[in-house]
PDB file of N, CA and C in Angstrom:
ATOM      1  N   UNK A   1       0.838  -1.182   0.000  1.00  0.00           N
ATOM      2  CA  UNK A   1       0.000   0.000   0.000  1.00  0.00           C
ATOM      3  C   UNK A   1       0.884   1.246   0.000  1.00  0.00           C
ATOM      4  N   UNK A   2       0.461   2.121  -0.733  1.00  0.00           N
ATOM      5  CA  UNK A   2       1.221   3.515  -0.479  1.00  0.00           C
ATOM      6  C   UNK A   2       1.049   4.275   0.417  1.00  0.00           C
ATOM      7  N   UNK A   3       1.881   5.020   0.786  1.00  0.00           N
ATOM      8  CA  UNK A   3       1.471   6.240   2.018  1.00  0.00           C
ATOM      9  C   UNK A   3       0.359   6.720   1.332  1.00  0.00           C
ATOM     10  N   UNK A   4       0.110   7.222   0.555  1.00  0.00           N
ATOM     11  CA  UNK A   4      -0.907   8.369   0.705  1.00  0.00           C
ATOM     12  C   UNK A   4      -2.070   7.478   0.989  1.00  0.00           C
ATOM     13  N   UNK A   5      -2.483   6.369   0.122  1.00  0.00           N
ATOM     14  CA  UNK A   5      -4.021   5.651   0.574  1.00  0.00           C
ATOM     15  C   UNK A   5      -4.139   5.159   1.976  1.00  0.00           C
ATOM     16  N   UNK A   6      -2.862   4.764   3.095  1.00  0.00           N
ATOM     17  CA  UNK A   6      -3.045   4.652   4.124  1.00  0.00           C
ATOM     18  C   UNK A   6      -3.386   6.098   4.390  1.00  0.00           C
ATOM     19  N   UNK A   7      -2.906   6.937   4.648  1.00  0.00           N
ATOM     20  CA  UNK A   7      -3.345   8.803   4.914  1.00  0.00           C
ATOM     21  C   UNK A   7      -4.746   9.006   4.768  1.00  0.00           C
ATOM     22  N   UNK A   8      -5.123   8.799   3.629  1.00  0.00           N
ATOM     23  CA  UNK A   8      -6.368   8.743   3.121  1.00  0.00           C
ATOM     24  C   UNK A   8      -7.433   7.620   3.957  1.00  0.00           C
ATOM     25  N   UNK A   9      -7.118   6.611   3.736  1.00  0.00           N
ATOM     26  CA  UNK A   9      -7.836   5.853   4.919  1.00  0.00           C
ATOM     27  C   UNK A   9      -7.670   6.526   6.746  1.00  0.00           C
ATOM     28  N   UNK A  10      -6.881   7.003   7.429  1.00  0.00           N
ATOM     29  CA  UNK A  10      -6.386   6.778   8.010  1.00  0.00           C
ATOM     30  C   UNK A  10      -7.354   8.556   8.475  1.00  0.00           C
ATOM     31  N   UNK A  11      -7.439   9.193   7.444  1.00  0.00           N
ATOM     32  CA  UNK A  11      -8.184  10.801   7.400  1.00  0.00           C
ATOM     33  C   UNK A  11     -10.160  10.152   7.433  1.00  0.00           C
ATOM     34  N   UNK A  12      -9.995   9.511   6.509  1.00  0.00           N
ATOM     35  CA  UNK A  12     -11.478   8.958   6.332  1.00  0.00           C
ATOM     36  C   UNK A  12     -12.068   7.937   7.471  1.00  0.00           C
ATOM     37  N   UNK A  13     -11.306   7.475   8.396  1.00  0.00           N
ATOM     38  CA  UNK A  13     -11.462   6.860   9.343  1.00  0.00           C
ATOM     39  C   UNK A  13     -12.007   8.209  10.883  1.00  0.00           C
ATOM     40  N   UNK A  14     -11.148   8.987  10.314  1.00  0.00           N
ATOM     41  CA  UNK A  14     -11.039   9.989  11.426  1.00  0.00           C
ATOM     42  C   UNK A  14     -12.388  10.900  11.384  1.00  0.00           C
ATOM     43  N   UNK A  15     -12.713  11.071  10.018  1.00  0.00           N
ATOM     44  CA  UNK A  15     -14.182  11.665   9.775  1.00  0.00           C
ATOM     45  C   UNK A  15     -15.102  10.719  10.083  1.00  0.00           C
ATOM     46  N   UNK A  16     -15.418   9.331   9.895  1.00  0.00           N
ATOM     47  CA  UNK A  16     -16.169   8.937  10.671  1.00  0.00           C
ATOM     48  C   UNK A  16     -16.256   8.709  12.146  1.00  0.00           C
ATOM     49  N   UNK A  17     -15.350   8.753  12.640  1.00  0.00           N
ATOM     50  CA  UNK A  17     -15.452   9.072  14.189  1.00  0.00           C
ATOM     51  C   UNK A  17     -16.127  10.485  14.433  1.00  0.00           C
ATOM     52  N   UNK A  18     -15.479  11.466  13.889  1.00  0.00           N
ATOM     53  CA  UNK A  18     -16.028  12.713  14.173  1.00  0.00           C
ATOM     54  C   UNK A  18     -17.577  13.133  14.050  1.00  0.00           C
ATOM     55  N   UNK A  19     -17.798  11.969  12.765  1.00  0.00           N
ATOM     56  CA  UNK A  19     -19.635  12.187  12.441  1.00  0.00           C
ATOM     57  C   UNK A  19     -20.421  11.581  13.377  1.00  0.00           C
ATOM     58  N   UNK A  20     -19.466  10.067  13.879  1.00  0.00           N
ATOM     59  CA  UNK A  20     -20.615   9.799  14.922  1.00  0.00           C
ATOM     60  C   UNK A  20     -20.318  10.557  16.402  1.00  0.00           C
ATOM     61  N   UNK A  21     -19.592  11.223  16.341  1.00  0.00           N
ATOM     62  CA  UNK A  21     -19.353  11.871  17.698  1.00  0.00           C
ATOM     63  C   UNK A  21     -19.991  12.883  18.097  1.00  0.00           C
ATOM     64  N   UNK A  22     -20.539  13.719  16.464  1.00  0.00           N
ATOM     65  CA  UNK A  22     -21.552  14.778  16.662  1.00  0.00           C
ATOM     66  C   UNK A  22     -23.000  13.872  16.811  1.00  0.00           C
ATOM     67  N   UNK A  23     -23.308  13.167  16.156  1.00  0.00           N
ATOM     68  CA  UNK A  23     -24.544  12.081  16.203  1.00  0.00           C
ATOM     69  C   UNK A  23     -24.670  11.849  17.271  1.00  0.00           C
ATOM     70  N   UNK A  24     -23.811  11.198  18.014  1.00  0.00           N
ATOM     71  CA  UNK A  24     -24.211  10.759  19.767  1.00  0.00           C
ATOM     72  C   UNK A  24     -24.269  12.535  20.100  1.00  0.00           C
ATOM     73  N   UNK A  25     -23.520  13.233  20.589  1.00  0.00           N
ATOM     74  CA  UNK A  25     -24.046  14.872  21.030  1.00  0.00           C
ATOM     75  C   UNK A  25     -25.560  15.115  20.625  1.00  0.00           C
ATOM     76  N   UNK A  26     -25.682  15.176  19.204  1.00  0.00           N
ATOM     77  CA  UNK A  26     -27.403  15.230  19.137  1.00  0.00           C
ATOM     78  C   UNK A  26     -28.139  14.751  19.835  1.00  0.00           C
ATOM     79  N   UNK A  27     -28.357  13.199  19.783  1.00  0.00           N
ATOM     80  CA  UNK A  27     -29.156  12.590  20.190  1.00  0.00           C
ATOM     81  C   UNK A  27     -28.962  12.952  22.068  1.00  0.00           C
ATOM     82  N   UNK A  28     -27.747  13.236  22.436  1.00  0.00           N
ATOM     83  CA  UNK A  28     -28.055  13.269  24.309  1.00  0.00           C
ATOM     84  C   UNK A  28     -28.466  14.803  24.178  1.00  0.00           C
ATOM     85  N   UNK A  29     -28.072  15.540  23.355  1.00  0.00           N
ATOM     86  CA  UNK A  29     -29.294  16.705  23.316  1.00  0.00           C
ATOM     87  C   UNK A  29     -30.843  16.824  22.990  1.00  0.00           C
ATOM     88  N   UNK A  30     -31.214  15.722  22.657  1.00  0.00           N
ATOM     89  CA  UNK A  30     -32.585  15.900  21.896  1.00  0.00           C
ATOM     90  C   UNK A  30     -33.214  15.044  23.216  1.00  0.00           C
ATOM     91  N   UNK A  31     -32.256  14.632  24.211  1.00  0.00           N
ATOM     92  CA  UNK A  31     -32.956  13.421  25.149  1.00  0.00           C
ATOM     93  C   UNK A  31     -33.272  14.554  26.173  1.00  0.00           C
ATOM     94  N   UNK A  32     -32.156  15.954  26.669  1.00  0.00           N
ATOM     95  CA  UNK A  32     -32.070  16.835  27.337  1.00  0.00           C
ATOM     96  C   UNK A  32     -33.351  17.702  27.044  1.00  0.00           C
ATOM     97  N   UNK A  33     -33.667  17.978  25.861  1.00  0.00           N
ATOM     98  CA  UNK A  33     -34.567  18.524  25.525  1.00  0.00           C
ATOM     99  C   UNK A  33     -36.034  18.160  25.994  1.00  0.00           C
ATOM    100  N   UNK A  34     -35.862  17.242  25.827  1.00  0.00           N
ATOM    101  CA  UNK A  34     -37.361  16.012  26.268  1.00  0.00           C
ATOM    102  C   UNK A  34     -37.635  16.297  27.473  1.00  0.00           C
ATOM    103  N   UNK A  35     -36.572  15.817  28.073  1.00  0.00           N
ATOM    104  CA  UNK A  35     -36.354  16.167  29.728  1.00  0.00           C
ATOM    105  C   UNK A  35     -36.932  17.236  30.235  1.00  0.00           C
ATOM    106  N   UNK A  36     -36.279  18.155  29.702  1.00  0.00           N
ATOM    107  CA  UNK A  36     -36.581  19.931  30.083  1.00  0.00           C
ATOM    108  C   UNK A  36     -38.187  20.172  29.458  1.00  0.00           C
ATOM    109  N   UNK A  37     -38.477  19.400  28.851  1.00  0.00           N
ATOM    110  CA  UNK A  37     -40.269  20.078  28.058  1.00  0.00           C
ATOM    111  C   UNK A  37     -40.942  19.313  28.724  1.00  0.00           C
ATOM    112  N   UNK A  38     -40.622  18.412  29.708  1.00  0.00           N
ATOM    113  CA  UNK A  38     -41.728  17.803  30.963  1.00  0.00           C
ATOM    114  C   UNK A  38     -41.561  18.289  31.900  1.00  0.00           C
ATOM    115  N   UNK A  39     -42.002  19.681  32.201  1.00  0.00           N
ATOM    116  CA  UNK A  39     -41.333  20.041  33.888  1.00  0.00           C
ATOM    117  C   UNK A  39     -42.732  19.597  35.136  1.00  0.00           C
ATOM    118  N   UNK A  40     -43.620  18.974  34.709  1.00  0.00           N
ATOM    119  CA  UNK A  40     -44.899  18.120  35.497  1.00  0.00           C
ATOM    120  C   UNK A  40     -43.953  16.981  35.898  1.00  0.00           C
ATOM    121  N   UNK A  41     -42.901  16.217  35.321  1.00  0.00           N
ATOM    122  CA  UNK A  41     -42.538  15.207  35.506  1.00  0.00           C
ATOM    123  C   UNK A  41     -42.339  15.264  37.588  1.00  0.00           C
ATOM    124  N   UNK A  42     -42.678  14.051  37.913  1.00  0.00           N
ATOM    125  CA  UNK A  42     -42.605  13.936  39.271  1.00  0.00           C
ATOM    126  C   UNK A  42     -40.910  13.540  39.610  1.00  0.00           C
ATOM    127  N   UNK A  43     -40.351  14.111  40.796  1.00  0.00           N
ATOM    128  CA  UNK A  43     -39.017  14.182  40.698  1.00  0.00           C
ATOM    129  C   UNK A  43     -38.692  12.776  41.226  1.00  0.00           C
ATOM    130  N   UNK A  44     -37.242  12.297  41.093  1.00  0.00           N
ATOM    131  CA  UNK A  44     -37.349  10.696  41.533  1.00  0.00           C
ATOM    132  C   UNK A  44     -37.242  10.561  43.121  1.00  0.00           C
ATOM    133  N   UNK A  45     -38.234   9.925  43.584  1.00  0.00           N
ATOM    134  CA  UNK A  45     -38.249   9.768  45.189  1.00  0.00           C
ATOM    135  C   UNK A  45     -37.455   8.401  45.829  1.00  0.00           C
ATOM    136  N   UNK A  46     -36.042   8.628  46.326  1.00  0.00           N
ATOM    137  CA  UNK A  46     -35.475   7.876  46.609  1.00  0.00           C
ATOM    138  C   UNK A  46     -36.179   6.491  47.580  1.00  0.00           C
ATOM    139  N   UNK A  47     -37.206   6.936  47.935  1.00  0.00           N
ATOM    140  CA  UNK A  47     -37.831   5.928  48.512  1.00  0.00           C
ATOM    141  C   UNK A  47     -38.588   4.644  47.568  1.00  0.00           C
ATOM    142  N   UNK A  48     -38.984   5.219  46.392  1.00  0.00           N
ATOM    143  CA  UNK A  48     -39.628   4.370  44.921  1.00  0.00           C
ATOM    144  C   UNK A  48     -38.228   3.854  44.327  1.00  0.00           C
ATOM    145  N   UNK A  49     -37.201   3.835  44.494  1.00  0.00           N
ATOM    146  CA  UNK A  49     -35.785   3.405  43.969  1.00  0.00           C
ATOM    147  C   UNK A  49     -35.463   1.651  44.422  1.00  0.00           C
ATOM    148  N   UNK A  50     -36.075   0.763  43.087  1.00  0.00           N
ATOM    149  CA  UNK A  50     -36.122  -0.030  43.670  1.00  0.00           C
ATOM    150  C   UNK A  50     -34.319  -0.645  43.715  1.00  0.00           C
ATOM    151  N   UNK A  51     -33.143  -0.154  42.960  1.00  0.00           N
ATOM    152  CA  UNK A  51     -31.860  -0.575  43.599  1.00  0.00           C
ATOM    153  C   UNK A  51     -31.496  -0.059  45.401  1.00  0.00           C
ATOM    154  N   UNK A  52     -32.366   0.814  45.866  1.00  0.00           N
ATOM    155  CA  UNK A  52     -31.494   0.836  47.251  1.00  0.00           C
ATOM    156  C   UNK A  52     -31.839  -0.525  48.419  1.00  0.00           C
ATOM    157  N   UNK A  53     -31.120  -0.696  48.672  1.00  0.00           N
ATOM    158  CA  UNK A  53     -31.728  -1.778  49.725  1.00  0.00           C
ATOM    159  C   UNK A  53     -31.967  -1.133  51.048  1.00  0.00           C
ATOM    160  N   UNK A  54     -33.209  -0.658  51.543  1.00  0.00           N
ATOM    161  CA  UNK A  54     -33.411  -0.208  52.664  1.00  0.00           C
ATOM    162  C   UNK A  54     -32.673  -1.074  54.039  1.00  0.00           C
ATOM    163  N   UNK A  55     -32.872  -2.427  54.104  1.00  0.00           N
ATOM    164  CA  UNK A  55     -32.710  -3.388  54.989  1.00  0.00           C
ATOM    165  C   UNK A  55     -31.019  -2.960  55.649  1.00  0.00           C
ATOM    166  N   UNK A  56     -29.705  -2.428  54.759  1.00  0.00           N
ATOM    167  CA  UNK A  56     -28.726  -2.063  54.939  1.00  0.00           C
ATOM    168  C   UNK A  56     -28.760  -1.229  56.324  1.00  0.00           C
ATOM    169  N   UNK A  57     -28.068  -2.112  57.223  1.00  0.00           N
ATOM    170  CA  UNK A  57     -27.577  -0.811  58.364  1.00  0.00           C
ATOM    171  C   UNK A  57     -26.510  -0.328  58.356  1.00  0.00           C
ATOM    172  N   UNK A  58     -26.804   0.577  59.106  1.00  0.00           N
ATOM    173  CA  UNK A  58     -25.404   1.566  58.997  1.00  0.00           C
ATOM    174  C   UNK A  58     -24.474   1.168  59.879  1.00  0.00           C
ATOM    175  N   UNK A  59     -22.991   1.599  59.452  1.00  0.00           N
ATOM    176  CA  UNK A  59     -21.958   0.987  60.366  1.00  0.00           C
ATOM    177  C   UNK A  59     -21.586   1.678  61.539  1.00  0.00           C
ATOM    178  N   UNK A  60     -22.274   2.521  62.225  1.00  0.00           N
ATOM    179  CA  UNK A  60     -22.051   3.203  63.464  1.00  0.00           C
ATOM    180  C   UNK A  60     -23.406   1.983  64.079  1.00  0.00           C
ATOM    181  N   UNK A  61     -24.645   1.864  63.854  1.00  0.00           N
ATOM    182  CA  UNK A  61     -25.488   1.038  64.520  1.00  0.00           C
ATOM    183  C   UNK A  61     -25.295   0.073  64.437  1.00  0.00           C
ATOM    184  N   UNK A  62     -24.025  -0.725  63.762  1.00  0.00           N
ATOM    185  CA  UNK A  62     -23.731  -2.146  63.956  1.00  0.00           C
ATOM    186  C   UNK A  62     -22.249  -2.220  64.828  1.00  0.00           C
ATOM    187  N   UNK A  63     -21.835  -0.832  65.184  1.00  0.00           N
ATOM    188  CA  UNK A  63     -20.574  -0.814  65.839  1.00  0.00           C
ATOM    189  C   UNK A  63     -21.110  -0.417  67.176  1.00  0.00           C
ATOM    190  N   UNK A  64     -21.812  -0.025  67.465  1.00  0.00           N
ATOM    191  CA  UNK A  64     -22.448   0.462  69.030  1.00  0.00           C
ATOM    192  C   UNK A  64     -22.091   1.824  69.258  1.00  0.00           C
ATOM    193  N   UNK A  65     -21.906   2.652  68.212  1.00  0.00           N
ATOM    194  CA  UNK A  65     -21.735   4.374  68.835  1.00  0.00           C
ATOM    195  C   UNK A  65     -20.384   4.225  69.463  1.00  0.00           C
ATOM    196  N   UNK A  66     -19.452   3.704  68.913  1.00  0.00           N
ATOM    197  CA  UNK A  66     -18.266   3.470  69.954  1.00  0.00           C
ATOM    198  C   UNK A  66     -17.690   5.004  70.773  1.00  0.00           C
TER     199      UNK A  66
END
């Protein structure tokens, strides 16, 4: 292969990164957007969070207040 068609590949590789890099930016802007045009949305109540595990104690009440 010659230098220049590696260059050339190597430039044309680099523009497609760059196109999808603006593509993903759009799209987490158009998600931001969404976001912001529901302001009724109910805010998230850590208590409806079904990853926390309430049952977890804390390590001062399993150490006795030392």
């Amino acid at each position: 292969m010659s230098i220049t068609f590696q260059k050339r590949q190597k430039e044309m590789k680099r523009l497609e990164k760059q196109k999808e890099k603006a593509e993903r930016r759009a799209q987490k802007k158009l998600a931001k957007d969404k976001e912001a045009e529901n302001p009724n949305a109910a805010p998230l109540d850590p208590a409806l969070d079904p990853t926390i595990d309430w049952s977890f104690k804390n390590e001062l009440e399993l150490d006795g207040h030392r």
